[in-house]
C-alpha atoms as a PDB file:
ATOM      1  CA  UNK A   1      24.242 -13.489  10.908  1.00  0.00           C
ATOM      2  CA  UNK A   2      21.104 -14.517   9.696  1.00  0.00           C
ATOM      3  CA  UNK A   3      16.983 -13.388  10.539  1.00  0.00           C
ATOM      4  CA  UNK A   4      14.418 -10.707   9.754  1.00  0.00           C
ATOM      5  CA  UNK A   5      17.075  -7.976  10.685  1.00  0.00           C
ATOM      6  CA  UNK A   6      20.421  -9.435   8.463  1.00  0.00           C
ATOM      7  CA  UNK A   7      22.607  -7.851   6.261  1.00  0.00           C
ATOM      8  CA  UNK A   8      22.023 -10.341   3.618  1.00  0.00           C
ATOM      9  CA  UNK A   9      20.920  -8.492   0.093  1.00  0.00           C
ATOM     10  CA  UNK A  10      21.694  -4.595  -0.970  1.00  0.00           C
ATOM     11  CA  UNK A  11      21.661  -2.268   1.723  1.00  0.00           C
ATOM     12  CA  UNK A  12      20.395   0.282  -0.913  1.00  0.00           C
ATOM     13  CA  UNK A  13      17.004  -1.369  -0.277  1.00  0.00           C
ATOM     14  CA  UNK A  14      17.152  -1.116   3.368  1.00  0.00           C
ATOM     15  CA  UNK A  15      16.688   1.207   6.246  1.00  0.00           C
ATOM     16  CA  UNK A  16      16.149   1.940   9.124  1.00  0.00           C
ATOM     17  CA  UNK A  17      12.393   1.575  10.150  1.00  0.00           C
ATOM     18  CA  UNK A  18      12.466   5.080  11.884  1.00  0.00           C
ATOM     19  CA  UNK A  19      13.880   6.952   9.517  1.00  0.00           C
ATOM     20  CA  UNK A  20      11.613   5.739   6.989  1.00  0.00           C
ATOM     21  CA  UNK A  21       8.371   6.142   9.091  1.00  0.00           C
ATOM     22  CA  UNK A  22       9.930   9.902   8.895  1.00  0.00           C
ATOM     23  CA  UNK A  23      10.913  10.364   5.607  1.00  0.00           C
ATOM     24  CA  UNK A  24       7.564   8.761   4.766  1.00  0.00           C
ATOM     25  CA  UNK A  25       6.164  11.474   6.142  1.00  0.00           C
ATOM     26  CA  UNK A  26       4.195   9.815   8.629  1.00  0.00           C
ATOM     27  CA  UNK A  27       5.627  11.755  11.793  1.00  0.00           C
ATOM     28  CA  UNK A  28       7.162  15.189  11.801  1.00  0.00           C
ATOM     29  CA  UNK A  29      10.446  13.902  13.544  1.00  0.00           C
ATOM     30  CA  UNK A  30      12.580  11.054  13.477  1.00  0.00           C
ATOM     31  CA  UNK A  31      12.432  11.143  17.074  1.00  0.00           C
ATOM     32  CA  UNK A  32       8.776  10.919  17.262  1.00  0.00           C
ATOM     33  CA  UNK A  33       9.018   7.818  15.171  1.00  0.00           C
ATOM     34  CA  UNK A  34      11.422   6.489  17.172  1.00  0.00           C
ATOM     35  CA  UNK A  35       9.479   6.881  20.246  1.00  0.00           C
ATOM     36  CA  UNK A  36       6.417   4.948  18.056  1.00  0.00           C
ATOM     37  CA  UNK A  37       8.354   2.314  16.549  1.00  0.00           C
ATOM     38  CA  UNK A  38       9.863   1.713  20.821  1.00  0.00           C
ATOM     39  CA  UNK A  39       6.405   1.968  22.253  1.00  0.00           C
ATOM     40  CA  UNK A  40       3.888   0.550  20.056  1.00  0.00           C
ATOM     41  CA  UNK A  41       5.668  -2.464  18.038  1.00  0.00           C
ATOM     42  CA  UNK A  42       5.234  -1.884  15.447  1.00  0.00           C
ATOM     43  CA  UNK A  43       4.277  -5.389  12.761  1.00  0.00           C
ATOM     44  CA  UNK A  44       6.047  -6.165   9.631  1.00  0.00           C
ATOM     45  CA  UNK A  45       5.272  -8.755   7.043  1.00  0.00           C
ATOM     46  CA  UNK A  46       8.425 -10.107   5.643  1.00  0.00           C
ATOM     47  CA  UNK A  47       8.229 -13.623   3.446  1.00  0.00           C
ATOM     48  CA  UNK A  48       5.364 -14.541   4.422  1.00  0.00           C
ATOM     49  CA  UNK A  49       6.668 -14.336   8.506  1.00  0.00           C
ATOM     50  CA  UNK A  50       5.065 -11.349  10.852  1.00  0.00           C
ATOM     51  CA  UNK A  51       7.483  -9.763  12.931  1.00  0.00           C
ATOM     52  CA  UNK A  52       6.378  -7.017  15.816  1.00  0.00           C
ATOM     53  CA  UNK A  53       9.205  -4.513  15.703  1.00  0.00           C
ATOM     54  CA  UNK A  54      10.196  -2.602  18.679  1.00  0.00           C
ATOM     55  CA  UNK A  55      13.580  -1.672  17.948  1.00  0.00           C
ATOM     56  CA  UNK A  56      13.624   2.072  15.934  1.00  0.00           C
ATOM     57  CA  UNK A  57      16.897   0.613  14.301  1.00  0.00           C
ATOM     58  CA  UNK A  58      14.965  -2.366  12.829  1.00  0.00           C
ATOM     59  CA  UNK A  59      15.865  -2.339   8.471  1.00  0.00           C
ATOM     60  CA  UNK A  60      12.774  -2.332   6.349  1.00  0.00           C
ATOM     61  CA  UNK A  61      13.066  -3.546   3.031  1.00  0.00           C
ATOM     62  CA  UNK A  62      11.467  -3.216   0.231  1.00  0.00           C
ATOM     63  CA  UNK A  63       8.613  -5.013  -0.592  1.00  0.00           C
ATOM     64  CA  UNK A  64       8.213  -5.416   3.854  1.00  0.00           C
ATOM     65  CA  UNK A  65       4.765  -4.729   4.627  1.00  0.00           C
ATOM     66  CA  UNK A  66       3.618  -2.150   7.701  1.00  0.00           C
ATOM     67  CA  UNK A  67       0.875  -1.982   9.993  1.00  0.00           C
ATOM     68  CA  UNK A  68       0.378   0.127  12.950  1.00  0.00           C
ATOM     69  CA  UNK A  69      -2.009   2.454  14.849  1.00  0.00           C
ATOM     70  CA  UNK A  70      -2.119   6.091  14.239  1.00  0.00           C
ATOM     71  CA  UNK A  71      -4.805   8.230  15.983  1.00  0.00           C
ATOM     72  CA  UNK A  72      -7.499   5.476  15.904  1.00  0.00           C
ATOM     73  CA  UNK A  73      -6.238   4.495  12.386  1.00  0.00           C
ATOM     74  CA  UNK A  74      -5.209   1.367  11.281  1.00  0.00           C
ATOM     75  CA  UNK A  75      -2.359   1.862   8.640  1.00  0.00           C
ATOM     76  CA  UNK A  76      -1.705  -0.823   6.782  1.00  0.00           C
ATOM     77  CA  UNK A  77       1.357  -0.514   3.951  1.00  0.00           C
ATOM     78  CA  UNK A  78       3.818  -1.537   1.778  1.00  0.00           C
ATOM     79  CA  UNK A  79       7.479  -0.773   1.049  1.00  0.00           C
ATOM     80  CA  UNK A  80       8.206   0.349  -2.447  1.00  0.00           C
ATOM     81  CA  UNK A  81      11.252   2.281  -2.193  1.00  0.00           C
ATOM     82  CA  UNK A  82      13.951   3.809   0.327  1.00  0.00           C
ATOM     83  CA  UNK A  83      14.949   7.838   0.407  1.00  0.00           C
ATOM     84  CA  UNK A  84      18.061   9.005   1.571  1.00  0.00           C
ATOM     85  CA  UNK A  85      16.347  11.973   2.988  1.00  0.00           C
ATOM     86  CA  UNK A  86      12.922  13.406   3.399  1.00  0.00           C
ATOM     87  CA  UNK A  87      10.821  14.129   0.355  1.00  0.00           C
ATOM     88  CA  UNK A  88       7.722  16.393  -0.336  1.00  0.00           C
ATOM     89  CA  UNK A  89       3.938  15.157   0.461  1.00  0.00           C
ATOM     90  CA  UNK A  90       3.709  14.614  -2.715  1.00  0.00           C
ATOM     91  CA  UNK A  91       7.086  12.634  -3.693  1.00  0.00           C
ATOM     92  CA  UNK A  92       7.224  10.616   0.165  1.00  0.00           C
ATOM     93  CA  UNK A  93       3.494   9.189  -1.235  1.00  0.00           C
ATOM     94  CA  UNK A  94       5.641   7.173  -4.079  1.00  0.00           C
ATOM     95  CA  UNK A  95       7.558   5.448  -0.691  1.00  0.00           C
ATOM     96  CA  UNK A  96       4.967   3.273  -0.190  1.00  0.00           C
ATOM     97  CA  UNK A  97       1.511   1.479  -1.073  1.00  0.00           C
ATOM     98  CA  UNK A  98      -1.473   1.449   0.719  1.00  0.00           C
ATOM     99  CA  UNK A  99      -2.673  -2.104   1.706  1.00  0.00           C
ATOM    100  CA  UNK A 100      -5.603  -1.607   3.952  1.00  0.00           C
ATOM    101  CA  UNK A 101      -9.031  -2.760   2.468  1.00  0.00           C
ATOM    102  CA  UNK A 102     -11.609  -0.471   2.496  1.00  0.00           C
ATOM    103  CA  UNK A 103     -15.272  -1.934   3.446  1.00  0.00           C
ATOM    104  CA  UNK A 104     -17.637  -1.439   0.968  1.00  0.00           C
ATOM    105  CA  UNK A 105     -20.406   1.084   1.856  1.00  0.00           C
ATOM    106  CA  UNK A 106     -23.748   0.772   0.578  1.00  0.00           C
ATOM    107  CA  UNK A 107     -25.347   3.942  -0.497  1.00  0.00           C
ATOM    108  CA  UNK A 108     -28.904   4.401   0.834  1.00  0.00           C
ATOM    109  CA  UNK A 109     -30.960   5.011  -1.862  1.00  0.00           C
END
């Protein structure tokens, strides 16, 4: 089979997009990103292709780039590494890169 979603590569650099939404830290259940990931699509940035996933078994890889809306916040990211299980705050930050630009705000003087 080949696509976005193949098995082609090491499956130690893949997974599923809902578990690592979760052990990402940025829902408190896999279910709850599972519901996301089905209801809001989800877009991923793989090769240069953009792919809206809808499908909470989707496999991320690394170096896959994420956007989606949480709470009126754009959260745009990048895959750095896969965890076999849910980390700390602290450790699930080294999961991932943040992407989004920032405006620059002028300071009034």
């Amino acid at each position: 089979m080949t696509g976005p979603n193949s098995d082609q590569g090491n499956n130690a650099d893949r997974q599923r997009i809902d578990k690592w939404l979760w052990c990402a830290r940025f829902f408190k259940t896999r279910a709850g990103a599972a519901a996301f990931v089905a209801a809001h699509s989800v877009r991923l940035r793989r090769n240069g292709s953009l792919i809206r996933v809808n499908k909470p078994a989707f496999a991320v890889a690394i170096g896959d780039e994420l956007s989606f809306m949480t709470r009126e916040r754009l959260v745009v990211i990048a895959v750095i590494a896969v965890a076999q299980r849910r980390l700390s705050p602290a450790l699930a930050k080294t999961l991932y890169a943040d992407r989004q630009e920032t405006p620059d705000v002028q300071k009034a003087v």
